[in-house]
N, C-alpha and C. Protein backbone atom coordinates (compact mmCIF):
# COMPACT_ATOMS: atom_id res chain seq x y z
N UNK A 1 50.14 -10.01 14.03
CA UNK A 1 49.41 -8.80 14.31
C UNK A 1 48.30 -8.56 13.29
N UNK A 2 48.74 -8.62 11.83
CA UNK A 2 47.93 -8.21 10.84
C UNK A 2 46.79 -9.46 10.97
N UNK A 3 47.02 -11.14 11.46
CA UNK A 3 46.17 -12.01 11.45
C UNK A 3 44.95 -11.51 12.73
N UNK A 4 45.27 -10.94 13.85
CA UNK A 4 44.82 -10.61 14.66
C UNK A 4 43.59 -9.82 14.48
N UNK A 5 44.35 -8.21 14.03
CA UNK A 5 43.36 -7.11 13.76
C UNK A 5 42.34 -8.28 12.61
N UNK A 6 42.93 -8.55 11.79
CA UNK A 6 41.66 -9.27 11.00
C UNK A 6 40.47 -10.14 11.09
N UNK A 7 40.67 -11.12 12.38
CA UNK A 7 40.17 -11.54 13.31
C UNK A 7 39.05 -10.68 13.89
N UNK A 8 39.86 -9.84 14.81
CA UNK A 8 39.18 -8.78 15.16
C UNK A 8 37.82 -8.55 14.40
N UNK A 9 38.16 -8.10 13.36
CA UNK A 9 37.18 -7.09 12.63
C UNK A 9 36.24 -8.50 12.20
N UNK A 10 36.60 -9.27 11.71
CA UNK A 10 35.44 -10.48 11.30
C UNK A 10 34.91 -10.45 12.67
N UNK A 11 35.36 -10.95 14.01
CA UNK A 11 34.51 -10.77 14.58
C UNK A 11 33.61 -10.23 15.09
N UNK A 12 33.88 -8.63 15.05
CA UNK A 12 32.98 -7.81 14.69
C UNK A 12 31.94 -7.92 14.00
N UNK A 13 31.97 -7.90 13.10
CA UNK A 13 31.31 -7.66 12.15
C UNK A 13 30.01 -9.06 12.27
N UNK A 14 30.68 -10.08 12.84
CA UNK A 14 29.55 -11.39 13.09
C UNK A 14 28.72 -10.64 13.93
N UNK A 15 29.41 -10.22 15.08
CA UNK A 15 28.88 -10.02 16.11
C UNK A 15 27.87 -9.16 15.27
N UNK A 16 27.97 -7.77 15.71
CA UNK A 16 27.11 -7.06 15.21
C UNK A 16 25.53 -7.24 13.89
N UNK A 17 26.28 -8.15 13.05
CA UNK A 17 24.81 -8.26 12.17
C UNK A 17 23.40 -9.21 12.80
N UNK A 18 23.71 -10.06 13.89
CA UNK A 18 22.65 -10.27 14.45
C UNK A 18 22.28 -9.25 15.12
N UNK A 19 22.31 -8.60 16.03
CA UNK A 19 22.24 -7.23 16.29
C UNK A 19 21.69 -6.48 16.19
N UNK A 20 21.74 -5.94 14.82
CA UNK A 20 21.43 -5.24 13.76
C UNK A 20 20.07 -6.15 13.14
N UNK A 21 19.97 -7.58 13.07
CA UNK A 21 18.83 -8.15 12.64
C UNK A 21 17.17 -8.11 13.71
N UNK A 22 18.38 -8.09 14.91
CA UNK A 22 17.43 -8.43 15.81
C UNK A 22 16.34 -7.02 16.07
N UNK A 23 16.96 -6.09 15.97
CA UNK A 23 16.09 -4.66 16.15
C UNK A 23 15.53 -4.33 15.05
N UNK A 24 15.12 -5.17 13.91
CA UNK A 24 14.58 -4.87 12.30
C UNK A 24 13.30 -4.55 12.97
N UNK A 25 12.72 -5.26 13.36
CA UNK A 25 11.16 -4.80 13.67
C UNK A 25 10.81 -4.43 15.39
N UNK A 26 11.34 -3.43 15.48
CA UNK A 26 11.17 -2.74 16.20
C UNK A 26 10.69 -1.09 16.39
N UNK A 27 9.96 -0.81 17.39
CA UNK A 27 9.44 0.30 17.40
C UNK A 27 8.67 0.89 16.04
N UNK A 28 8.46 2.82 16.15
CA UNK A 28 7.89 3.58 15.18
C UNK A 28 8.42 2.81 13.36
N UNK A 29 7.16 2.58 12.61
CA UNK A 29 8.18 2.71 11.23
C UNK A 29 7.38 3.50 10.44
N UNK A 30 7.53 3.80 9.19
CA UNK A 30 7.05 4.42 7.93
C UNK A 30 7.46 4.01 6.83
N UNK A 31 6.20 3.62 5.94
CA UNK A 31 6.67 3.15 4.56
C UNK A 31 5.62 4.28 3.71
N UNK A 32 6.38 4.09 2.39
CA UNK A 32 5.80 5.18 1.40
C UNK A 32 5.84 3.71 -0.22
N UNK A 33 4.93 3.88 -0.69
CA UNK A 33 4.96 3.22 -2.10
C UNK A 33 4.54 3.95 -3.01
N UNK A 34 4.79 3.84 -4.37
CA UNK A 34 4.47 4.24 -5.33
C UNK A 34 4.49 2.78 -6.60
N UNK A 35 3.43 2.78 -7.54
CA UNK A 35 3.95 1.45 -8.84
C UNK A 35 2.77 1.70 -9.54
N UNK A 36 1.88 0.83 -10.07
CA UNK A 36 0.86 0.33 -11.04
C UNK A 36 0.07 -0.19 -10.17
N UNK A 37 -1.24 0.04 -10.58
CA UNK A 37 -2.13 -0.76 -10.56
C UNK A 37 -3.32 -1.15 -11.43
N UNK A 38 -3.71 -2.10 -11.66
CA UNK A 38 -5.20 -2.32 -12.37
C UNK A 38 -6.15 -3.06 -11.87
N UNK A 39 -7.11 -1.68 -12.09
CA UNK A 39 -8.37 -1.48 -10.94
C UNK A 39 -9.83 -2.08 -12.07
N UNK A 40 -10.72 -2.37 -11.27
CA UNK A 40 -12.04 -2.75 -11.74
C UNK A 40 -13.05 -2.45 -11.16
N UNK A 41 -14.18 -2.53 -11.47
CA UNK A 41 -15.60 -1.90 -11.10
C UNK A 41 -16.34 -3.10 -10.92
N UNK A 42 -17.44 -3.37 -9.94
CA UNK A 42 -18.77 -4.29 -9.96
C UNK A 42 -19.69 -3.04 -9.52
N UNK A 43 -20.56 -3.35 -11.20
CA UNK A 43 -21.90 -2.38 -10.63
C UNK A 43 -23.08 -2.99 -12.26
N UNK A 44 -23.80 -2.42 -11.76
CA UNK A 44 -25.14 -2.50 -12.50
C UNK A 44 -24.64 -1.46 -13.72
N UNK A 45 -24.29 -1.97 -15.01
CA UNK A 45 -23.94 -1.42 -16.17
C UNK A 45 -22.47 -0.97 -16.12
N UNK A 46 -21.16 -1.49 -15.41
CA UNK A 46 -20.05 -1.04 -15.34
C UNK A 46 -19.14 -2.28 -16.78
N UNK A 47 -18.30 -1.34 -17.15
CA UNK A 47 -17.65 -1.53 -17.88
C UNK A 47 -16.86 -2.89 -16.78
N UNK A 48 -16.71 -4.24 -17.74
CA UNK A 48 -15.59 -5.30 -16.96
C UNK A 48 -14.44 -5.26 -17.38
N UNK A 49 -13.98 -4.01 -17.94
CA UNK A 49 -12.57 -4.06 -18.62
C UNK A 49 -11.65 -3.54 -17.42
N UNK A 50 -10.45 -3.90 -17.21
CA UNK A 50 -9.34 -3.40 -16.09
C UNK A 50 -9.00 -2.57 -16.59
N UNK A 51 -8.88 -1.07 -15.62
CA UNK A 51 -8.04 0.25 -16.07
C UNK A 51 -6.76 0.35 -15.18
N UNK A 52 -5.80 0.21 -16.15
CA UNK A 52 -4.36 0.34 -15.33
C UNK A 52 -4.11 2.16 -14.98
N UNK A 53 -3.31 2.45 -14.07
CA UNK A 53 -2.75 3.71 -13.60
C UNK A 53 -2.00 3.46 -12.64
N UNK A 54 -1.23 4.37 -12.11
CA UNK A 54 -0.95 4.79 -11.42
C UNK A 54 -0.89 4.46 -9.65
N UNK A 55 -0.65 3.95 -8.79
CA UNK A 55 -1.02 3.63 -7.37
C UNK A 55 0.21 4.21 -6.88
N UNK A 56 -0.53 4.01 -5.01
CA UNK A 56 0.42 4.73 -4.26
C UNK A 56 -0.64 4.05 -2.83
N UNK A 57 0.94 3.92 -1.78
CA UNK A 57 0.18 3.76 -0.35
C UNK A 57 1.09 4.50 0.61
N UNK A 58 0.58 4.94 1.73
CA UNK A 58 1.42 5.23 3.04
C UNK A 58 1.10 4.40 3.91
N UNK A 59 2.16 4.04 4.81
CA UNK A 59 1.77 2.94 6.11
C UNK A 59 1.94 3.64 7.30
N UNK A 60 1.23 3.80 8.34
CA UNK A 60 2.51 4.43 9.39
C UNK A 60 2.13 3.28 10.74
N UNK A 61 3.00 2.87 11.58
CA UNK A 61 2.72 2.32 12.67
C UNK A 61 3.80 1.76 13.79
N UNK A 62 3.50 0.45 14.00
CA UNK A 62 4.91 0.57 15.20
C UNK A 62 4.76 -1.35 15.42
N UNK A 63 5.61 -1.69 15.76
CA UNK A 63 6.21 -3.17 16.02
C UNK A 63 5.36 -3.83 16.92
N UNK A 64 4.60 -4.35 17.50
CA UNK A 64 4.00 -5.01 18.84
C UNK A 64 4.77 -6.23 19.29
N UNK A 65 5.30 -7.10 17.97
CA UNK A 65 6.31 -8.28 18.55
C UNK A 65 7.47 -7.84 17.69
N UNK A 66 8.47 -8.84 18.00
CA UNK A 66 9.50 -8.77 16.19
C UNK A 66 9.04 -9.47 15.32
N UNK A 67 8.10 -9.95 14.93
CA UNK A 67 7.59 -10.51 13.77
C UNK A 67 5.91 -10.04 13.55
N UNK A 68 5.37 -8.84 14.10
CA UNK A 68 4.61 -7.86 13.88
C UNK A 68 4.19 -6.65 13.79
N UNK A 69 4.05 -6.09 12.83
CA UNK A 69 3.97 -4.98 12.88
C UNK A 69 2.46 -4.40 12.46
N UNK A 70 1.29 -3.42 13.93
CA UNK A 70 0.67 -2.74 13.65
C UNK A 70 0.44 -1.61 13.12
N UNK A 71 -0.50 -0.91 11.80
CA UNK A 71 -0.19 -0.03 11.09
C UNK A 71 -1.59 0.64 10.87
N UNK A 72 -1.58 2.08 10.64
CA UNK A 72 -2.87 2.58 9.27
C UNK A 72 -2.24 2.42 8.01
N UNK A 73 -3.04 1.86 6.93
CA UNK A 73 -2.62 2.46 5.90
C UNK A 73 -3.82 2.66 5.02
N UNK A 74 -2.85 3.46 4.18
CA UNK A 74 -4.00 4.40 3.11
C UNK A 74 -3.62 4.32 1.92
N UNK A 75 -4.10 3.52 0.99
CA UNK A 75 -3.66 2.90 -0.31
C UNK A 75 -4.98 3.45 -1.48
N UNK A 76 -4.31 4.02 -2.60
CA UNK A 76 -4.98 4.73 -3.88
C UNK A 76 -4.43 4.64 -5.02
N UNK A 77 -5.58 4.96 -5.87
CA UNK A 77 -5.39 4.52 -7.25
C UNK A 77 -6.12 5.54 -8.32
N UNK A 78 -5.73 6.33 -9.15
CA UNK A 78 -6.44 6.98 -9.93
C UNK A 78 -6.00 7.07 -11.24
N UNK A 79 -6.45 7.40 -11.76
CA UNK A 79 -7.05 7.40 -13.76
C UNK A 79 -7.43 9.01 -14.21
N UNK A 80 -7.24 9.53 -15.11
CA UNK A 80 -8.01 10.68 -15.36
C UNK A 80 -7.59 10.09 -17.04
N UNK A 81 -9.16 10.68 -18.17
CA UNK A 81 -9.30 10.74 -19.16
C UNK A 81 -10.10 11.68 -20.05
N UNK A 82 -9.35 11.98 -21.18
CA UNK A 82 -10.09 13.63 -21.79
C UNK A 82 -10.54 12.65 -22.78
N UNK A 83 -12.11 13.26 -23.04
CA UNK A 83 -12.38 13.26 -24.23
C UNK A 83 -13.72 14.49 -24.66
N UNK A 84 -13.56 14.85 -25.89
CA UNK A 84 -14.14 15.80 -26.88
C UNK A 84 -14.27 16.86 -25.62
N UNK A 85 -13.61 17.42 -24.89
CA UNK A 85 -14.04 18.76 -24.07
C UNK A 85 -14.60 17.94 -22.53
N UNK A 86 -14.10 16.78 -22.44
CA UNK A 86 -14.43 15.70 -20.79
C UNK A 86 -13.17 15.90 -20.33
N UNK A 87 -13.01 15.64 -18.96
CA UNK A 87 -11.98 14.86 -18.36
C UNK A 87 -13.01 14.44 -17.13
N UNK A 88 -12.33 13.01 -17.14
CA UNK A 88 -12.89 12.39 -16.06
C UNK A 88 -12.05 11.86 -15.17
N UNK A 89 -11.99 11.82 -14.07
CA UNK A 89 -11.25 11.12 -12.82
C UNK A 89 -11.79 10.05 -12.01
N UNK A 90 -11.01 9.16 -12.06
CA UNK A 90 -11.69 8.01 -10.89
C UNK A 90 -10.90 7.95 -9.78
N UNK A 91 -11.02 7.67 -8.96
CA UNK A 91 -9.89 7.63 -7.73
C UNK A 91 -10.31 6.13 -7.23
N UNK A 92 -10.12 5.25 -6.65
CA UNK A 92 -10.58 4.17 -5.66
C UNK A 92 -9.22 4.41 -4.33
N UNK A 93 -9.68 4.43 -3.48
CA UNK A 93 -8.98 4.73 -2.07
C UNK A 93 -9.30 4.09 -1.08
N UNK A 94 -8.67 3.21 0.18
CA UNK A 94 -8.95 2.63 0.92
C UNK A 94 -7.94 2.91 2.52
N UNK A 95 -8.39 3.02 3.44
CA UNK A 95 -7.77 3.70 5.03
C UNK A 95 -8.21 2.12 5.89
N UNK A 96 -6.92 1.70 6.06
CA UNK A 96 -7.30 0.01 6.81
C UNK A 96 -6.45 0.41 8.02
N UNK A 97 -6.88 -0.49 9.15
CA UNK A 97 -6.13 -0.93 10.18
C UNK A 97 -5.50 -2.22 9.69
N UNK A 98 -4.18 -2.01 9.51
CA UNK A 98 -3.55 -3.57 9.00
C UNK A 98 -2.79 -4.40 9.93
N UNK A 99 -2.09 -5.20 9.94
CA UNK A 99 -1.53 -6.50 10.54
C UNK A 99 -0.35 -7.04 9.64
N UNK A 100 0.96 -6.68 9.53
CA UNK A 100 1.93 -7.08 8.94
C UNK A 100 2.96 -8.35 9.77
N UNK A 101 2.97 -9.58 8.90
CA UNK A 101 3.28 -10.97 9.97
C UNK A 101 4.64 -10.84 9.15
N UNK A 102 5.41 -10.82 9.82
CA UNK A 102 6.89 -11.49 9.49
C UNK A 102 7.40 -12.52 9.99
N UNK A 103 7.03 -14.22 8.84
CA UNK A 103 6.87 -15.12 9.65
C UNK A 103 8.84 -15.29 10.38
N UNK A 104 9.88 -14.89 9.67
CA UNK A 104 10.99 -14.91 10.37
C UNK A 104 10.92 -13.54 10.94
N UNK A 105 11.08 -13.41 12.36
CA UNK A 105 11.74 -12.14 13.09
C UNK A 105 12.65 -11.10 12.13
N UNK A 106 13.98 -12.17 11.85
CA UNK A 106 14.73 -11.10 11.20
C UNK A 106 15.00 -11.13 10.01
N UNK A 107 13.83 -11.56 9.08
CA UNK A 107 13.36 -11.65 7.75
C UNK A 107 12.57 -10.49 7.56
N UNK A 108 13.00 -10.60 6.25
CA UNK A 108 12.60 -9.46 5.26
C UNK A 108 11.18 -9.40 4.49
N UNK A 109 11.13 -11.18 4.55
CA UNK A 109 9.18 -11.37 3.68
C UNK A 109 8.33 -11.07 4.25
N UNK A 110 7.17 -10.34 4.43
CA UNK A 110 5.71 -10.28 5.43
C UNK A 110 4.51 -10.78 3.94
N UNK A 111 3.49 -10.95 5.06
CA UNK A 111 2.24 -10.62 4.52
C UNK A 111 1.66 -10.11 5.19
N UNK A 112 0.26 -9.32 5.08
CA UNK A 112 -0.42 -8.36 5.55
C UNK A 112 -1.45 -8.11 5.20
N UNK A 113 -2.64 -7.78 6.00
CA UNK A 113 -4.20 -7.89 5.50
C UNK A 113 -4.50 -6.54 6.53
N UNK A 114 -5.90 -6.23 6.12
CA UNK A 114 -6.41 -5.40 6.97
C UNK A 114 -7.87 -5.30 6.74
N UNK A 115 -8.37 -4.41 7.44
CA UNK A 115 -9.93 -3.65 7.17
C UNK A 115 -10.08 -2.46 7.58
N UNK A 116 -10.99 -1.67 6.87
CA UNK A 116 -11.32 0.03 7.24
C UNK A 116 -12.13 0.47 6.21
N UNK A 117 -12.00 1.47 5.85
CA UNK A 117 -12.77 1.85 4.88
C UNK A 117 -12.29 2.10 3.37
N UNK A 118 -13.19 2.47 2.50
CA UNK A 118 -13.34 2.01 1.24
C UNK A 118 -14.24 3.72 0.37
N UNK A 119 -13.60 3.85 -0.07
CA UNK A 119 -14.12 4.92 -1.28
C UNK A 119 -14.00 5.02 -2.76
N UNK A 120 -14.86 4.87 -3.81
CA UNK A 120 -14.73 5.33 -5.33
C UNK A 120 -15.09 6.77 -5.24
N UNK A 121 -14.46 7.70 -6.49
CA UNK A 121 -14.64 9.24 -6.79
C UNK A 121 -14.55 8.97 -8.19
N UNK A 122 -16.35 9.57 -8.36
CA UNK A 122 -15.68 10.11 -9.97
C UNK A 122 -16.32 11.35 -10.23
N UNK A 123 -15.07 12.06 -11.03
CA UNK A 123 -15.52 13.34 -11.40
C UNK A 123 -15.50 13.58 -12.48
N UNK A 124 -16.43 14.42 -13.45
CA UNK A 124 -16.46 14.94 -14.83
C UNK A 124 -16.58 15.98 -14.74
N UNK A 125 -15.50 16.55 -15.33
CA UNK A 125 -15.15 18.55 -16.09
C UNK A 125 -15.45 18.56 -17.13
N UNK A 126 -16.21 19.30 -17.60
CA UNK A 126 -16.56 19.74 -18.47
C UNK A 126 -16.76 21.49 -18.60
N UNK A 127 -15.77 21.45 -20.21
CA UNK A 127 -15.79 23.26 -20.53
C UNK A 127 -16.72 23.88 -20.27
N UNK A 128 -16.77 25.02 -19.51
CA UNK A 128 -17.79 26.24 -19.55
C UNK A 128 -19.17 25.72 -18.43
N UNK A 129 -19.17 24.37 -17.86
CA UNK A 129 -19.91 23.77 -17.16
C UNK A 129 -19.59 23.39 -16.00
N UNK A 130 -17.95 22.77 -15.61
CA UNK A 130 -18.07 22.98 -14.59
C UNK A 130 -17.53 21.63 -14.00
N UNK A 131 -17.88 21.11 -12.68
CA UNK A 131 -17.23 20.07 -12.68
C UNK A 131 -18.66 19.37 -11.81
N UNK A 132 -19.00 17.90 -11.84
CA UNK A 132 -19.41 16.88 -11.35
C UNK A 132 -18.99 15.77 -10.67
N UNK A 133 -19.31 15.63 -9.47
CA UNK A 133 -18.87 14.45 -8.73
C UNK A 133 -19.73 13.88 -8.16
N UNK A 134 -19.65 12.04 -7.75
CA UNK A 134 -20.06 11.01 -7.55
C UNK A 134 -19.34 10.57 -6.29
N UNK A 135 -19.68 10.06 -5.07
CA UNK A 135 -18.54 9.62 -4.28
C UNK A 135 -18.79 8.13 -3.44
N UNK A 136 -18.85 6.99 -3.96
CA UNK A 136 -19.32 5.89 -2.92
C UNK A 136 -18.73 5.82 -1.52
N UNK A 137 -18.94 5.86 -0.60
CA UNK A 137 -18.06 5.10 0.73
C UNK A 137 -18.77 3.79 1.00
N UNK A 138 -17.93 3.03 1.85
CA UNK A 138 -18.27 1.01 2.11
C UNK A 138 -17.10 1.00 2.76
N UNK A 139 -16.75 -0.65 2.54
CA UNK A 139 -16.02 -1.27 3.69
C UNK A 139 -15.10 -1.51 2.90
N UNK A 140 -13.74 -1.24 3.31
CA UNK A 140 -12.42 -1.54 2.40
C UNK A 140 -11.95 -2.47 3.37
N UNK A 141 -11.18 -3.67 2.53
CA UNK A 141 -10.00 -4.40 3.24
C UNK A 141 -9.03 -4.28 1.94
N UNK A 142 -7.63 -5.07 2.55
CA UNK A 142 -6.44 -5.59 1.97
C UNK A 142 -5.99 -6.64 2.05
N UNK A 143 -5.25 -7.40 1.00
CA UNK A 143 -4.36 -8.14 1.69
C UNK A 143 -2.75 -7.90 0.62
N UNK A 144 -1.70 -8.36 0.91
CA UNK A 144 -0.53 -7.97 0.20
C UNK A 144 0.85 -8.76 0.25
N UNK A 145 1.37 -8.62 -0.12
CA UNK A 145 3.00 -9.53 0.75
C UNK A 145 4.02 -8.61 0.35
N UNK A 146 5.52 -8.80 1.11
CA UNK A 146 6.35 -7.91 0.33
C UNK A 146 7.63 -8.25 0.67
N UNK A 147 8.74 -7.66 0.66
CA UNK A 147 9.77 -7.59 1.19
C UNK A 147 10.80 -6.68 1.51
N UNK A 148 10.91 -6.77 2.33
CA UNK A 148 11.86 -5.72 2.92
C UNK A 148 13.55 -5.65 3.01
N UNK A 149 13.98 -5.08 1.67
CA UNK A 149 15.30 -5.19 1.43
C UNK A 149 16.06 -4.30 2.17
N UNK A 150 16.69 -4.82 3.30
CA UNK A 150 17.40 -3.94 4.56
C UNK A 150 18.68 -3.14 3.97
N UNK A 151 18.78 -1.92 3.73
CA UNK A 151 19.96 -1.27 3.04
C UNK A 151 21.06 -0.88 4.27
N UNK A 152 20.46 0.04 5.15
CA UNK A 152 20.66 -0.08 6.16
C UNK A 152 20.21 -0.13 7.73
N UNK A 153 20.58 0.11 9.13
CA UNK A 153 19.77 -0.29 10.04
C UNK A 153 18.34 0.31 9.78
N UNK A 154 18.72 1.87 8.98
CA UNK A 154 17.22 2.91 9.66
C UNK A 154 16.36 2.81 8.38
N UNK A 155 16.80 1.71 6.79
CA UNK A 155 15.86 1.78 5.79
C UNK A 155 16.05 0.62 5.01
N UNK A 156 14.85 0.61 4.70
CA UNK A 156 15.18 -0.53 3.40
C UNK A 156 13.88 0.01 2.52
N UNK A 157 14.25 -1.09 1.02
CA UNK A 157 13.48 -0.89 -0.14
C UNK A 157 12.75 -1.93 -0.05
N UNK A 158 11.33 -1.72 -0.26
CA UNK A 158 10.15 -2.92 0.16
C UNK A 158 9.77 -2.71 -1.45
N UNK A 159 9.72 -3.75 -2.51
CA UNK A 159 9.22 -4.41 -3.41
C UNK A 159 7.74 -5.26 -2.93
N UNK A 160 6.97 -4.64 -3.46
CA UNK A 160 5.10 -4.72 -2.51
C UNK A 160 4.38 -5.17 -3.80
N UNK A 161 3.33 -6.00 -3.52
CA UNK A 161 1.89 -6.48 -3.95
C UNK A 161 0.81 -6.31 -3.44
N UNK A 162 -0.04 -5.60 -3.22
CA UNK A 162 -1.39 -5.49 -2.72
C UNK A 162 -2.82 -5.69 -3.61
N UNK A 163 -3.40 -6.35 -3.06
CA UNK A 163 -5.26 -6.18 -3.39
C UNK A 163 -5.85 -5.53 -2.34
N UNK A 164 -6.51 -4.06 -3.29
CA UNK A 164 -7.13 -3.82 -1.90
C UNK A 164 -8.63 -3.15 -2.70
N UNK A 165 -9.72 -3.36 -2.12
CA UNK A 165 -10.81 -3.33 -2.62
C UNK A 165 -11.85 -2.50 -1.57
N UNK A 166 -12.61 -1.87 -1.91
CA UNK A 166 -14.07 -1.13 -1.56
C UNK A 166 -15.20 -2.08 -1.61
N UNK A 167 -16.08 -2.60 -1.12
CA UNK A 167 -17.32 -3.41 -0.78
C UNK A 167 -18.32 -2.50 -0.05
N UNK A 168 -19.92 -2.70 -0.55
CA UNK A 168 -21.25 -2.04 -0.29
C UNK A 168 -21.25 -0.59 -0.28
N UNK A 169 -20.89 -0.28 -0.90
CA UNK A 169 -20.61 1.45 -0.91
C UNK A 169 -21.81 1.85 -2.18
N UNK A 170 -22.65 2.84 -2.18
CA UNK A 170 -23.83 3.59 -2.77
C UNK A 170 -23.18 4.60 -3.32
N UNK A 171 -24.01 5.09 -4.33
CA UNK A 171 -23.60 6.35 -5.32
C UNK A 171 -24.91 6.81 -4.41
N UNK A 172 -23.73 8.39 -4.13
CA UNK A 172 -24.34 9.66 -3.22
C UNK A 172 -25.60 9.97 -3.72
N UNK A 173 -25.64 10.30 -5.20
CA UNK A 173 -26.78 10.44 -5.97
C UNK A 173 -28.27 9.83 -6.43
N UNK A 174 -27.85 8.58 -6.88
CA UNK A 174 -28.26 7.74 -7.36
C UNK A 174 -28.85 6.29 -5.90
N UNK A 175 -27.68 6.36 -5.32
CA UNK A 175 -28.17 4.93 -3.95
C UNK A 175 -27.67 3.69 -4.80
N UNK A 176 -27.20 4.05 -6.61
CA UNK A 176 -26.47 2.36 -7.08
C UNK A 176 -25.33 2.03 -6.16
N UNK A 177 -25.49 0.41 -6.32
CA UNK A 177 -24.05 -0.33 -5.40
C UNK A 177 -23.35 -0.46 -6.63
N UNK A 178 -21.87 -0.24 -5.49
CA UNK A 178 -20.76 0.38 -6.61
C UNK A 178 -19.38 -0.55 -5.81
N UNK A 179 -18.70 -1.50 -6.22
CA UNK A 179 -17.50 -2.15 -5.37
C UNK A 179 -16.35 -2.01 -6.81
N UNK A 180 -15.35 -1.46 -5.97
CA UNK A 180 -13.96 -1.24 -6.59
C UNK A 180 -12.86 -2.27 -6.24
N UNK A 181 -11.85 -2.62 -7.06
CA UNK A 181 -11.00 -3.37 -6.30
C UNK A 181 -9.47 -2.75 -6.88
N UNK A 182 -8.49 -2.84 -6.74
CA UNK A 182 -6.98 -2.89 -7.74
C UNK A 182 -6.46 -3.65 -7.17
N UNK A 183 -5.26 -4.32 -8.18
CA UNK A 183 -4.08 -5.18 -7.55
C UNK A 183 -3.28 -3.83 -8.12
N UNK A 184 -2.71 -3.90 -7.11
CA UNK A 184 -1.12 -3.21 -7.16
C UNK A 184 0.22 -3.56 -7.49
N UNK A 185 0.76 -3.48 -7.48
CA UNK A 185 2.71 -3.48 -7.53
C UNK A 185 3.44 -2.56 -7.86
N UNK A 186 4.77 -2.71 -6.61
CA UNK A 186 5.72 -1.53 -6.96
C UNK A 186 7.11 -1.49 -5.79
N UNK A 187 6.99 -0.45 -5.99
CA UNK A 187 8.27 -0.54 -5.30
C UNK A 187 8.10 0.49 -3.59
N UNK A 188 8.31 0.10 -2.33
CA UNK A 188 8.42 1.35 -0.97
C UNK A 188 9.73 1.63 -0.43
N UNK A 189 9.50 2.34 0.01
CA UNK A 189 10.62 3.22 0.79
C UNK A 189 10.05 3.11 2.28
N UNK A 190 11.16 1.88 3.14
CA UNK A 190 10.95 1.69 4.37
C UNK A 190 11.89 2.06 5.42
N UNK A 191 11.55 3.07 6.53
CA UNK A 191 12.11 3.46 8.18
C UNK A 191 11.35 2.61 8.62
N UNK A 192 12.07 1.37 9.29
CA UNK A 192 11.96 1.17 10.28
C UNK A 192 12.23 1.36 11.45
């Protein structure tokens, strides 16, 4: 009896995890990231030093095969720094239509690229003066890889890499060309 029920339940349990693999990429999902990144500038007198901070992306989209998933996402990066009575902010931000390939169905690795748009922000506060801003827009793409550690059916923890960069974008003011890029890493929070 006791060999039986035990049986039982192993077989269960086979049964079911394909199952359970097979509906990974399926339908609505949502991912959220947060980690590091270090970002850089190409421009006419820009500093070539990398500024690390802070990053963050949202994905939202939905499955088209089981080993694809169509998405928006909106991936950013910002910096703020005081000095003698300054603070300055940079932001670099990018809004892509992406393409996430999961070359196994019910694998956890993807890679993923996209294109959309592309923005730098910089702002300077200054006491008793006030605040100043700069804003390029251009053409943003991505590309990234990651994985998707399945906790359970409705989530997993995605450990992510992205490059995602701004190209031909003008200062509002000025008309200088201004291209941003960051590599990222970190850690998401995935519903699939």
């Amino acid at each position: 009896m006791k060999r039986h029920l035990a049986f039982t339940a192993v077989a269960a349990i086979v049964a079911a995890t394909p199952a359970a693999a097979q509906g990974r990429h399926d339908g609505f999902t949502v991912s959220v990231g947060v980690g590091g990144g270090s970002a850089g500038a190409t421009c006419e007198g820009c500093s070539t030093d990398r500024q690390k901070a802070p990053s963050l992306y949202l994905r939202l989209g939905g499955a088209v095969r089981p080993n694809l998933v169509i998405a928006g996402e909106l991936n950013g990066w910002t910096k703020q720094e005081s000095s003698q009575g300054f603070d300055a902010t940079i932001t670099i931000a990018t809004v892509n239509a992406v393409a996430q390939w999961f070359p196994q169905p019910t694998g956890g690795f993807f890679v993923s690229g996209g294109v959309g748009l592309g923005s730098i922000e910089v702002a300077l506060k200054a006491n008793n003066i006030g605040t100043l801003s700069n804003r390029t827009n251009g053409l943003g793409f991505q590309v990234g890889t990651g994985y998707d550690i399945q906790l359970t059916r409705g989530f997993a923890l995605t450990p992510f890499a992205t490059y995602f960069t701004t190209a031909g974008g003008k200062v509002e003011s000025s008309g200088e060309k201004i291209n941003g890029n960051v590599l990222q890493a970190g850690l998401g929070f995935t519903w699939p």
